[in-house]
PDB file of N, CA and C in Angstrom:
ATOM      1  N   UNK A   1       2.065  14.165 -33.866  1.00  0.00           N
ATOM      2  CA  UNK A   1       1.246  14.757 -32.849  1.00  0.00           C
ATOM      3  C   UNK A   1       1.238  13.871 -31.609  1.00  0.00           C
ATOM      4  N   UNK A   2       1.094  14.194 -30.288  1.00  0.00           N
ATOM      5  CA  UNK A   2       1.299  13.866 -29.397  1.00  0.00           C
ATOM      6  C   UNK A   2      -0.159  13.581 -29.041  1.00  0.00           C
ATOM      7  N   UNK A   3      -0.464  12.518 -28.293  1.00  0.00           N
ATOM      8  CA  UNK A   3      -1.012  11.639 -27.686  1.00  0.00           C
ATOM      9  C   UNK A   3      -1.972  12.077 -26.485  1.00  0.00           C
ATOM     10  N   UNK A   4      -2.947  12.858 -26.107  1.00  0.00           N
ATOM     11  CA  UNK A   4      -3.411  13.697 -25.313  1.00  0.00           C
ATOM     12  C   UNK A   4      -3.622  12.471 -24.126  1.00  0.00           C
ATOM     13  N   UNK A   5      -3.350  12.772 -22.556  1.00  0.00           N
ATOM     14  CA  UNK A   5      -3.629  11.824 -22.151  1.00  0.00           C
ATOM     15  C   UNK A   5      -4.990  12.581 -21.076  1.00  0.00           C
ATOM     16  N   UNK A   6      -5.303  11.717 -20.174  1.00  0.00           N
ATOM     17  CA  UNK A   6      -6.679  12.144 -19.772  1.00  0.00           C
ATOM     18  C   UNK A   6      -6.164  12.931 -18.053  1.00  0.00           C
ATOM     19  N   UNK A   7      -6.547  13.696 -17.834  1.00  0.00           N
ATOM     20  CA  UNK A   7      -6.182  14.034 -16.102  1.00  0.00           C
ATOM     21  C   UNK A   7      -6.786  13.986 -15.062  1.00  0.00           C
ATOM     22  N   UNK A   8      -6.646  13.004 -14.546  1.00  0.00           N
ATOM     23  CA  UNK A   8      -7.372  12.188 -13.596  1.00  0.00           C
ATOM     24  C   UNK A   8      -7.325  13.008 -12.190  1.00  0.00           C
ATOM     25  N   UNK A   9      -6.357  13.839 -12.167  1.00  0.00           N
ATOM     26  CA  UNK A   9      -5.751  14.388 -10.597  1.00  0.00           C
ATOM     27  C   UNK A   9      -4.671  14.150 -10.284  1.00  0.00           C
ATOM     28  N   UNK A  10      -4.705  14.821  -8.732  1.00  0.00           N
ATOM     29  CA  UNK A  10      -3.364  14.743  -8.055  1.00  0.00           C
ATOM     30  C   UNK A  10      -2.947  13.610  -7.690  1.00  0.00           C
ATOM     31  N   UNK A  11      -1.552  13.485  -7.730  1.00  0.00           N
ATOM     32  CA  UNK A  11      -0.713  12.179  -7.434  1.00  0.00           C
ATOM     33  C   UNK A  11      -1.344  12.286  -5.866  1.00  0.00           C
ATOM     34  N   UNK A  12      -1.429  13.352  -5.269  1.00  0.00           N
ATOM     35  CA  UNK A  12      -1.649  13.094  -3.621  1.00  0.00           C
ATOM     36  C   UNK A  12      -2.870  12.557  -3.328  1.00  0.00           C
ATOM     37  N   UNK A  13      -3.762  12.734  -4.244  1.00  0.00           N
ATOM     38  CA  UNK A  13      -5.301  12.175  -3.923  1.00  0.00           C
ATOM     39  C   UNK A  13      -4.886  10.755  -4.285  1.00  0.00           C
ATOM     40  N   UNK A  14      -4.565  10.240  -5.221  1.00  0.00           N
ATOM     41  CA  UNK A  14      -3.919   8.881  -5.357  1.00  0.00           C
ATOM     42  C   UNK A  14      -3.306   7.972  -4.260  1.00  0.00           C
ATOM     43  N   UNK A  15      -2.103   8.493  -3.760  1.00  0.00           N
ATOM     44  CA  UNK A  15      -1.702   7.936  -2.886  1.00  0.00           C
ATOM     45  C   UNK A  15      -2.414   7.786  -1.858  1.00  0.00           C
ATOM     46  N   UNK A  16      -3.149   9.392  -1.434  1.00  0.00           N
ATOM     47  CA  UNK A  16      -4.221   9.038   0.034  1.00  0.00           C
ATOM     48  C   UNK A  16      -5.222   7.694  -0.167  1.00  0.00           C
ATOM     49  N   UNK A  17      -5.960   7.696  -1.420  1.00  0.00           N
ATOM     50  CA  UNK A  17      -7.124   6.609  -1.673  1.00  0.00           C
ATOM     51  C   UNK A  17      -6.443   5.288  -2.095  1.00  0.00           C
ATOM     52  N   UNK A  18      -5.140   5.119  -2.024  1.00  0.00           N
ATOM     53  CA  UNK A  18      -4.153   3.799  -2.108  1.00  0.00           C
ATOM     54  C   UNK A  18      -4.311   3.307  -0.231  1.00  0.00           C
ATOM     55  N   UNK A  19      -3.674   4.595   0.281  1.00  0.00           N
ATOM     56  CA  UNK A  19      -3.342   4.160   1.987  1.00  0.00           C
ATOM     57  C   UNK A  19      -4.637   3.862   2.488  1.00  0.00           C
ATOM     58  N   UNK A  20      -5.510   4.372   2.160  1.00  0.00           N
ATOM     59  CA  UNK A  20      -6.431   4.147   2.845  1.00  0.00           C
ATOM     60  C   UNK A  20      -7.631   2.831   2.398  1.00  0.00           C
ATOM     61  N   UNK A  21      -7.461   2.719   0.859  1.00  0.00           N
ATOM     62  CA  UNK A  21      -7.642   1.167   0.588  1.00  0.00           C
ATOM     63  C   UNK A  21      -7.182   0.320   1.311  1.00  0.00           C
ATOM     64  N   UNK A  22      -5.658   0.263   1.253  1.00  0.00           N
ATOM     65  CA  UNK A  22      -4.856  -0.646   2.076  1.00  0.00           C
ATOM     66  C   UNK A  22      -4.828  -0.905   3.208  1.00  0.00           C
ATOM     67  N   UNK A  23      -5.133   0.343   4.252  1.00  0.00           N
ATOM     68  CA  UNK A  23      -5.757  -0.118   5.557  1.00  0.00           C
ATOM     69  C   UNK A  23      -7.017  -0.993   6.070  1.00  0.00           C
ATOM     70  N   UNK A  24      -7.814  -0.154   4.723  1.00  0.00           N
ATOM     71  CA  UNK A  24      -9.233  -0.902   5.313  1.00  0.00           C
ATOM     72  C   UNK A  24      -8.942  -2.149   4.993  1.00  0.00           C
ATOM     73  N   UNK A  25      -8.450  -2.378   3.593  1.00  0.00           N
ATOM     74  CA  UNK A  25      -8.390  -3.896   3.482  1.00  0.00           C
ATOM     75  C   UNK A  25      -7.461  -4.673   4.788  1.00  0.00           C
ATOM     76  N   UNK A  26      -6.659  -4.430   4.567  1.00  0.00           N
ATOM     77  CA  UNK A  26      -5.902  -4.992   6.139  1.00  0.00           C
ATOM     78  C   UNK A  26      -7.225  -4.826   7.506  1.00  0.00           C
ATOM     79  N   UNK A  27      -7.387  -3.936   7.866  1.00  0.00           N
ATOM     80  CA  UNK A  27      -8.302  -4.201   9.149  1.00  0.00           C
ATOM     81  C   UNK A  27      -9.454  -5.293   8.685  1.00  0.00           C
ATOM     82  N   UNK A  28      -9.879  -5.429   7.505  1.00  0.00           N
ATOM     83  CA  UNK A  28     -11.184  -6.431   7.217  1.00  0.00           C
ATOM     84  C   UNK A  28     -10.404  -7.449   7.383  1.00  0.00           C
ATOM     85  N   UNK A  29      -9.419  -8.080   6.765  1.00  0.00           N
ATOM     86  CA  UNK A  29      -8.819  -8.942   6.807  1.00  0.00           C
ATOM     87  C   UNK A  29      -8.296  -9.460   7.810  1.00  0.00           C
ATOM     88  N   UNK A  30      -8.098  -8.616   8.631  1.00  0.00           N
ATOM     89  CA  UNK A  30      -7.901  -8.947  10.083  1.00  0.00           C
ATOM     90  C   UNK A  30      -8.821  -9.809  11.057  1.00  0.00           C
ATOM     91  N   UNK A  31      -9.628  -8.854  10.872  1.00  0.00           N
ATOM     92  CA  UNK A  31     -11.553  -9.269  11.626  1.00  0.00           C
ATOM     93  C   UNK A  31     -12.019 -10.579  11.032  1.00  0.00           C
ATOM     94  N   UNK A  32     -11.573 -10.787   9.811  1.00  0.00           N
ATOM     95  CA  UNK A  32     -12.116 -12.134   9.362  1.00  0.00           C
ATOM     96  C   UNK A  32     -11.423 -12.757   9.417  1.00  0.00           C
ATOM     97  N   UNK A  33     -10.091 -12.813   9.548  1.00  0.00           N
ATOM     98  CA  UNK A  33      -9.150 -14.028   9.440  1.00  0.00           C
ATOM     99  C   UNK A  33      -9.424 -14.944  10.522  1.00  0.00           C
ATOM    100  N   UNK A  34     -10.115 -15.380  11.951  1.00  0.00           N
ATOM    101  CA  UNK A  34     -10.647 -15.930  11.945  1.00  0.00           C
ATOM    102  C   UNK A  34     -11.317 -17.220  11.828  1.00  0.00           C
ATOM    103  N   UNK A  35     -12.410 -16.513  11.076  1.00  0.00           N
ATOM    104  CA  UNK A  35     -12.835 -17.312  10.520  1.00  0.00           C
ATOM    105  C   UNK A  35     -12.966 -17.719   9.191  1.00  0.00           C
ATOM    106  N   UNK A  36     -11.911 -16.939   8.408  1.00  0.00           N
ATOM    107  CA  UNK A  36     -11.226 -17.744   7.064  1.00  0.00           C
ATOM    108  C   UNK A  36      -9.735 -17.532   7.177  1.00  0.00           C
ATOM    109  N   UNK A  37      -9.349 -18.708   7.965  1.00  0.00           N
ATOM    110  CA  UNK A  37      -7.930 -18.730   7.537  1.00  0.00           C
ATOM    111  C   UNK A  37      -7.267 -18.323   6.833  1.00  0.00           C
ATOM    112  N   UNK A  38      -7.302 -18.352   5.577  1.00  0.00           N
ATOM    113  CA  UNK A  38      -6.656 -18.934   4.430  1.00  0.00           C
ATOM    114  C   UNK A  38      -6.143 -16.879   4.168  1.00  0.00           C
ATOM    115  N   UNK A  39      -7.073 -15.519   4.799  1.00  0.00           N
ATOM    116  CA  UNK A  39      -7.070 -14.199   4.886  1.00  0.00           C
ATOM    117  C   UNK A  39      -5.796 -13.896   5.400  1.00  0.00           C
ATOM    118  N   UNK A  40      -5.218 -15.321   6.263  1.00  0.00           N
ATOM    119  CA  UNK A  40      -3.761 -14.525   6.937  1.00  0.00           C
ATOM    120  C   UNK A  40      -2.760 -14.844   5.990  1.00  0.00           C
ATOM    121  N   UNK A  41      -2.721 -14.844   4.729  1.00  0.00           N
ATOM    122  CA  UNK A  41      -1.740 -15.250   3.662  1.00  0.00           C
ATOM    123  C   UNK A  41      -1.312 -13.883   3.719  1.00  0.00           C
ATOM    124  N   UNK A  42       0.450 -13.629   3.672  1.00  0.00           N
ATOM    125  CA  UNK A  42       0.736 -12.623   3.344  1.00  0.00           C
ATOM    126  C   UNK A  42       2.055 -12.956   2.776  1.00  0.00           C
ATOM    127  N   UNK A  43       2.338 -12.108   1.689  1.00  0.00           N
ATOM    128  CA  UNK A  43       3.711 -11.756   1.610  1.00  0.00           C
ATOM    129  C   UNK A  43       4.134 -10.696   1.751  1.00  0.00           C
ATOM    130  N   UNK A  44       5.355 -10.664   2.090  1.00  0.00           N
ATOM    131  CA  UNK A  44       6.512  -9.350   2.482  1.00  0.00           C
ATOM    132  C   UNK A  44       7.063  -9.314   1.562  1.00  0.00           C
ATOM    133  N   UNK A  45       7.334  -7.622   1.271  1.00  0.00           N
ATOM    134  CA  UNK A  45       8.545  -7.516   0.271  1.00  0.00           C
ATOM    135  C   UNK A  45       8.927  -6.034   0.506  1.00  0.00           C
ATOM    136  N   UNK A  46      10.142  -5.843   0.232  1.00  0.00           N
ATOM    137  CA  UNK A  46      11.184  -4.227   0.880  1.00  0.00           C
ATOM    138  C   UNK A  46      12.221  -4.794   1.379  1.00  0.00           C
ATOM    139  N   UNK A  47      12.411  -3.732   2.059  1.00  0.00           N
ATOM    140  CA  UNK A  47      13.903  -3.499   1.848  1.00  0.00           C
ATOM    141  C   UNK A  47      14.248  -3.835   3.567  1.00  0.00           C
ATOM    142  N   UNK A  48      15.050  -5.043   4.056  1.00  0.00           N
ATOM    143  CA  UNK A  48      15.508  -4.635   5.535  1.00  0.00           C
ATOM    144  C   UNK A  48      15.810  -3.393   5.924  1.00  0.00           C
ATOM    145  N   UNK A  49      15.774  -2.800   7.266  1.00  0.00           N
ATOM    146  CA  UNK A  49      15.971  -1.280   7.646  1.00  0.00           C
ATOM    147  C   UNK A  49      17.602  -1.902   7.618  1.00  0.00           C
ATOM    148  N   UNK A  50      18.582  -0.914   7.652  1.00  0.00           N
ATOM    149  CA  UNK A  50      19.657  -0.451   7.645  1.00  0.00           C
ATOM    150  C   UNK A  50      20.322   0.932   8.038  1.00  0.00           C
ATOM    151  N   UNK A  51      21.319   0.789   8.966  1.00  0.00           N
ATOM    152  CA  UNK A  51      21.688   1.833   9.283  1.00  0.00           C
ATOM    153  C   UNK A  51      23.053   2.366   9.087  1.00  0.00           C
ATOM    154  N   UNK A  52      23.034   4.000   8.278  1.00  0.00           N
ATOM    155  CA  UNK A  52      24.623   4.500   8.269  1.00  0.00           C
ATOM    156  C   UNK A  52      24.633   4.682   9.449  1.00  0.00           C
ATOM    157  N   UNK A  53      26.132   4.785  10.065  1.00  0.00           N
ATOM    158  CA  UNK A  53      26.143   5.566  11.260  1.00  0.00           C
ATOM    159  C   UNK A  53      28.028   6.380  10.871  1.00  0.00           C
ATOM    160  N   UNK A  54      27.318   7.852  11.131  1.00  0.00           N
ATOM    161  CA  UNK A  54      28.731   8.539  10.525  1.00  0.00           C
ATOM    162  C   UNK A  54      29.205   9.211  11.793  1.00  0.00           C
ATOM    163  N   UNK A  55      28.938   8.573  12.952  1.00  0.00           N
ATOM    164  CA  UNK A  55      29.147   8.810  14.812  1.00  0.00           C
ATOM    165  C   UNK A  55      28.516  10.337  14.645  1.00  0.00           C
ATOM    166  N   UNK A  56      28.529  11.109  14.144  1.00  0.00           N
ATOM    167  CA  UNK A  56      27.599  12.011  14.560  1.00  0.00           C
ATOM    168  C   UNK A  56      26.254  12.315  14.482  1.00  0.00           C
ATOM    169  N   UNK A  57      25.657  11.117  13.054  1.00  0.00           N
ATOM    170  CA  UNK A  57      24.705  11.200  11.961  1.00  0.00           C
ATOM    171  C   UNK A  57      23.974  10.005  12.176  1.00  0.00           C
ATOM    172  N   UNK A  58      22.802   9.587  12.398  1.00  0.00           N
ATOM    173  CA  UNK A  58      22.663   7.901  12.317  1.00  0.00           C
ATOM    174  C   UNK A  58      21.379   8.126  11.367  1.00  0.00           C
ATOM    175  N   UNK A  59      21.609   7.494  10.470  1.00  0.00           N
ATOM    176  CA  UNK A  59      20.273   7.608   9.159  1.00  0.00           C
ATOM    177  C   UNK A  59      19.587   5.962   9.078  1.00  0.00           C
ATOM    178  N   UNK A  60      18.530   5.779   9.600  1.00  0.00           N
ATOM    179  CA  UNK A  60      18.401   4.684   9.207  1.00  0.00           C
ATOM    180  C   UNK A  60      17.484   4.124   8.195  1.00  0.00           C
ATOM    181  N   UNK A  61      17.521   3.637   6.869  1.00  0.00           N
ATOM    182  CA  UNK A  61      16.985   3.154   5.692  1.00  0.00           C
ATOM    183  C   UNK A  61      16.582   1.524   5.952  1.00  0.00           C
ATOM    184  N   UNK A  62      14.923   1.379   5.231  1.00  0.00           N
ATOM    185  CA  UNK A  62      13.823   0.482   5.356  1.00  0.00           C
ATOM    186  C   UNK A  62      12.706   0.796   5.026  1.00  0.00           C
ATOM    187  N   UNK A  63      12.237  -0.277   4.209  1.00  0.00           N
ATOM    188  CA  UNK A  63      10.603  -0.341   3.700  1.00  0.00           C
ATOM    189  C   UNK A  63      10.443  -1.771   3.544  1.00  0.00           C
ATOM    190  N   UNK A  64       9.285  -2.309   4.368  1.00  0.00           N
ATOM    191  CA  UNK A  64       8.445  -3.299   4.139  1.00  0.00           C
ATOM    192  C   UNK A  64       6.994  -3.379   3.971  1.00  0.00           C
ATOM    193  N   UNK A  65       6.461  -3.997   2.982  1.00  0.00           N
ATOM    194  CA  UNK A  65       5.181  -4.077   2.851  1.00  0.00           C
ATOM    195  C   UNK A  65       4.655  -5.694   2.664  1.00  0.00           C
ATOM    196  N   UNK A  66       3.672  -5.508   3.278  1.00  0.00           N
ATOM    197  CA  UNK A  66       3.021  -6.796   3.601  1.00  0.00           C
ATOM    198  C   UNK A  66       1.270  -6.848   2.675  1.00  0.00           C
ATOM    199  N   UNK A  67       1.356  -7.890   2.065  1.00  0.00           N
ATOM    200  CA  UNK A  67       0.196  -7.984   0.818  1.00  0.00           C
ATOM    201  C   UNK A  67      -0.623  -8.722   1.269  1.00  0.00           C
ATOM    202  N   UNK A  68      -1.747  -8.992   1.917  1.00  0.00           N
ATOM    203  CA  UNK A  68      -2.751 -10.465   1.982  1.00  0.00           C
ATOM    204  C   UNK A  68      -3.837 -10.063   0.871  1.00  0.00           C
ATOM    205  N   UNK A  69      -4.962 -11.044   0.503  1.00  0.00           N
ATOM    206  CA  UNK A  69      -5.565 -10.916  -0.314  1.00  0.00           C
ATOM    207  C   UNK A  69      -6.378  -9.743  -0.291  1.00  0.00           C
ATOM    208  N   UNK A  70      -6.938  -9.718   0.959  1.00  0.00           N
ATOM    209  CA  UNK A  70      -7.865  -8.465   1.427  1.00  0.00           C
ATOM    210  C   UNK A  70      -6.743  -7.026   0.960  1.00  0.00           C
ATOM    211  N   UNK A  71      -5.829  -7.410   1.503  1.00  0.00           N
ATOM    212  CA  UNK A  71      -4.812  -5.306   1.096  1.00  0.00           C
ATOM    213  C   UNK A  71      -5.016  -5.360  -0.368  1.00  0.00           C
ATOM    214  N   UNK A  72      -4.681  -6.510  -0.858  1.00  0.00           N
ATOM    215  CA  UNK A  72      -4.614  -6.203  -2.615  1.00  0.00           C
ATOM    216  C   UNK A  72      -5.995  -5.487  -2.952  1.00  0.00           C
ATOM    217  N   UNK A  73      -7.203  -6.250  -2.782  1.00  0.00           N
ATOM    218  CA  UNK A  73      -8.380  -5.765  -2.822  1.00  0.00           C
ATOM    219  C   UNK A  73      -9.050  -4.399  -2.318  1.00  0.00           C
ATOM    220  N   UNK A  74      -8.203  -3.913  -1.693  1.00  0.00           N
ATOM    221  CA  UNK A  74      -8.560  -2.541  -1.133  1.00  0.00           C
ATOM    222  C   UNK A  74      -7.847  -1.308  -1.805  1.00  0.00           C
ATOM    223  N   UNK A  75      -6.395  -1.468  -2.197  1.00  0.00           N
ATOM    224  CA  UNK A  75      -5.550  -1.147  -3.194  1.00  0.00           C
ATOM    225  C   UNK A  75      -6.124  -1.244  -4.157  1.00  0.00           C
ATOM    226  N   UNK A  76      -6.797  -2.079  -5.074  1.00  0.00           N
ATOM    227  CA  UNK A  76      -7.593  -2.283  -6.126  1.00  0.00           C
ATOM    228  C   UNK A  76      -8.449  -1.474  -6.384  1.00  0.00           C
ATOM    229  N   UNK A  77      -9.866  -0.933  -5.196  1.00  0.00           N
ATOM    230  CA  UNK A  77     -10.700  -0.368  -4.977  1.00  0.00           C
ATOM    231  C   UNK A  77     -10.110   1.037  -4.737  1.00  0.00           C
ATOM    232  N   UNK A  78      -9.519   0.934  -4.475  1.00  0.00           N
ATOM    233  CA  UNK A  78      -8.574   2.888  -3.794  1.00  0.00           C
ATOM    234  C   UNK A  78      -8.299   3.496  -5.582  1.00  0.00           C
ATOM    235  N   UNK A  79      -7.875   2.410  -6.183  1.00  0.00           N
ATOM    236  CA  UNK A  79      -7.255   3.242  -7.475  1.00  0.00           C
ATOM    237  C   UNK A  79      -8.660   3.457  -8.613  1.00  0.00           C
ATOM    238  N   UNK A  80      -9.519   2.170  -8.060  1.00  0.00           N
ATOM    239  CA  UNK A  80     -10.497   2.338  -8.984  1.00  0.00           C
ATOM    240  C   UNK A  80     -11.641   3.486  -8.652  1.00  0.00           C
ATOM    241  N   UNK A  81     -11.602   3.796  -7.150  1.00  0.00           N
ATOM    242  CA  UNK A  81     -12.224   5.194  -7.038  1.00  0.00           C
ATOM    243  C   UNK A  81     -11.662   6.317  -7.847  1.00  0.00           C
ATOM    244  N   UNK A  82     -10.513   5.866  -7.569  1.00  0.00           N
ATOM    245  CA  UNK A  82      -9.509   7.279  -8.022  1.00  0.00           C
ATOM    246  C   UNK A  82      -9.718   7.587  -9.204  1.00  0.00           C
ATOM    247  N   UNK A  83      -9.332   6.811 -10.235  1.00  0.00           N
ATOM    248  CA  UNK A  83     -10.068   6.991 -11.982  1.00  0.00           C
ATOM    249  C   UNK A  83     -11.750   7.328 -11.790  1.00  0.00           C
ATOM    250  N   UNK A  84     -12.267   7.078 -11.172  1.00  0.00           N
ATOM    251  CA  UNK A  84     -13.851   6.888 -11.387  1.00  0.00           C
ATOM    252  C   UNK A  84     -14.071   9.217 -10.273  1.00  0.00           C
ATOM    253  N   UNK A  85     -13.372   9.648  -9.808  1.00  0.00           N
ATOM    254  CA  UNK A  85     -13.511  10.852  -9.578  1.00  0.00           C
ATOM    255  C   UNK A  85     -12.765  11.527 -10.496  1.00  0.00           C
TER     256      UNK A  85
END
């Protein structure tokens, strides 16, 4: 027998209450960095942009995301709303 799992919702309500964790945390983190340094810690990680170019076609591919303590924490809070509706 298979394993019933629980249904929390849409992947799109997810992602919205991810982006929008992640902003707020970034703008707090912003406003305070400041006066706690230590808020402008970030790491990067993705992909350099890159571009085909097929002379008629130019596609250009890239994703970077940038983590400080505050985005993690807002990301954190975005998913934990999300289970908790």
């Amino acid at each position: 027998m298979a394993k019933s799992f629980k249904n929390y919702g849409s992947v799109w309500v997810l992602i919205l209450l991810l982006l929008v964790g992640g902003l707020t945390g970034s703008a707090i983190g912003n406003a305070l960095a400041p006066a706690l340094p230590w808020l402008k810690a970030t790491s990067t990680i993705g992909l350099r942009p890159f571009t085909l170019d097929l002379q008629f076609f130019n596609l250009t591919f890239g994703f970077t995301f940038a983590l400080s303590p505050l985005t993690a924490l807002g990301l954190i809070l975005g998913y934990l709303i999300y289970r908790r509706v």
